[in-house]
Protein backbone atom coordinates (compact mmCIF):
# COMPACT_ATOMS: atom_id res chain seq x y z
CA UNK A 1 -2.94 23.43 20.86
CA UNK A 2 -1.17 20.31 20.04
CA UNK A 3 -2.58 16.96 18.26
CA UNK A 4 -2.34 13.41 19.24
CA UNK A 5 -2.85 10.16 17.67
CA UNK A 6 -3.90 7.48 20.04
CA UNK A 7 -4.01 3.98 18.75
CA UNK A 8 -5.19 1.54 21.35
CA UNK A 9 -5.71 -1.99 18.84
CA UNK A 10 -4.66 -3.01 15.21
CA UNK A 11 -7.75 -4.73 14.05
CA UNK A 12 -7.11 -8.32 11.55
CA UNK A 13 -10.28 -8.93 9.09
CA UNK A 14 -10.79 -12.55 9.43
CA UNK A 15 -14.05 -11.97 6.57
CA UNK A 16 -13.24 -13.93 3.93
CA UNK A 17 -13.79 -11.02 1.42
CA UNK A 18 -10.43 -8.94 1.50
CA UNK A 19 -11.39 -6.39 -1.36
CA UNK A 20 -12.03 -3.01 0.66
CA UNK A 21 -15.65 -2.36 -1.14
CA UNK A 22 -16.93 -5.85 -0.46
CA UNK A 23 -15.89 -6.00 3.23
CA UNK A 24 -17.97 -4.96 6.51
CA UNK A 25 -16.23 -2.04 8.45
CA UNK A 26 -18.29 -2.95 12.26
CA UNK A 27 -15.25 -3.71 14.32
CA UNK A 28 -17.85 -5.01 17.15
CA UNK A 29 -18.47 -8.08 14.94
CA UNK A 30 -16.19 -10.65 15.89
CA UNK A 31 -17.16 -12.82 12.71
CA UNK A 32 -15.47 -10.08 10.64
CA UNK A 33 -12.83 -8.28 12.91
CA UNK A 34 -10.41 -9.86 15.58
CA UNK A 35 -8.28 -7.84 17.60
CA UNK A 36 -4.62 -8.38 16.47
CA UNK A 37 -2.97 -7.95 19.92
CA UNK A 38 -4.02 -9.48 23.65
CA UNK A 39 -4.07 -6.50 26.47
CA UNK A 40 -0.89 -8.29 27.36
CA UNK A 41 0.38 -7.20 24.00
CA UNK A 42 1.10 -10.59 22.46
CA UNK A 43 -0.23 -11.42 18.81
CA UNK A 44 -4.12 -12.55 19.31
CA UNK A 45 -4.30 -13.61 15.41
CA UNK A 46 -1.94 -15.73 14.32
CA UNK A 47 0.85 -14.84 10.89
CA UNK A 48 -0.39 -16.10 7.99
CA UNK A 49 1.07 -19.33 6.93
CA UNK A 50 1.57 -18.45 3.07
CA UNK A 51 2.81 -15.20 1.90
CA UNK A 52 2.44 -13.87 -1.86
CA UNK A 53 5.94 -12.90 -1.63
CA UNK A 54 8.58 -14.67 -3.65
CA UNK A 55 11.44 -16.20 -1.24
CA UNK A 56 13.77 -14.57 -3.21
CA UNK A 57 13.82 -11.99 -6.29
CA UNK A 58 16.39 -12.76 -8.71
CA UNK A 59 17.38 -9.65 -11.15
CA UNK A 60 19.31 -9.74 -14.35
CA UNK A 61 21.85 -7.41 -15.60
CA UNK A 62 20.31 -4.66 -17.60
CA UNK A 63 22.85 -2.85 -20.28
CA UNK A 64 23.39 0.98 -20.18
CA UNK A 65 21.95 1.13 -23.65
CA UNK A 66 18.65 0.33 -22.54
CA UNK A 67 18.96 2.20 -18.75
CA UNK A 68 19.87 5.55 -21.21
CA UNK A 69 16.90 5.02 -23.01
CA UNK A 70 14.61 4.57 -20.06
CA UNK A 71 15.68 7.92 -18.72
CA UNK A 72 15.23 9.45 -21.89
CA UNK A 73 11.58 8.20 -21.99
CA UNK A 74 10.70 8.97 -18.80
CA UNK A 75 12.08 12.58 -19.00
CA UNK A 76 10.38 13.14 -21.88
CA UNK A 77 6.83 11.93 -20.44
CA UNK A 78 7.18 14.17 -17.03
CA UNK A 79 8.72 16.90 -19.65
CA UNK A 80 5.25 16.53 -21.82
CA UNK A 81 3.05 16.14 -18.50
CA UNK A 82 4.44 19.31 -16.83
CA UNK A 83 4.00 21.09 -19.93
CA UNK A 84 0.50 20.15 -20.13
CA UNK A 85 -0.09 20.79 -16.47
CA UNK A 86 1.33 24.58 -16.71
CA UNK A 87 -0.98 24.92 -19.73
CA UNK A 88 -4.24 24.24 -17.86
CA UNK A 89 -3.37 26.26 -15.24
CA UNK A 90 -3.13 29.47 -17.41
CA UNK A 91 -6.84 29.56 -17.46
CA UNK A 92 -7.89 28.82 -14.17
């Protein structure tokens, strides 16, 4: 037995509502959905013209002091959260 994936179209939501439980999911409704790609293959929906997305990300140094305690904290939380976790599943 084997399994295949078949994708024949990426579908663009051209609704104006973009959050998931707001939108329509009927593909036939051209109002809502657009194909993204002609037969031909070319892009049938054209990019976006803004993007959220900064041009460029700048980052500042960070000292190891604070990089040491970061680890620290966070070892400590999964540390505490595993602990937890193998606790509840004595009883089930």
């Amino acid at each position: 037995m084997s399994l295949k994936l078949i994708i024949s179209q990426i579908w663009a939501n051209v609704q104006r509502e973009s959050c998931p439980r707001r939108m329509r999911f009927d593909l036939s409704k051209a109002s809502d959905w657009s194909p993204a790609f002609t037969p031909a293959g070319s892009m049938a929906v054209p990019a976006p013209e803004a993007t959220m997305q900064p041009e460029s990300v700048k980052f500042s140094k960070t000292s190891s002091e604070n990089c040491k305690e970061l680890v620290t904290r966070l070892e400590r939380v999964l540390k505490d959260n595993f602990m937890s976790w193998r606790t509840s599943m004595r009883y089930m």
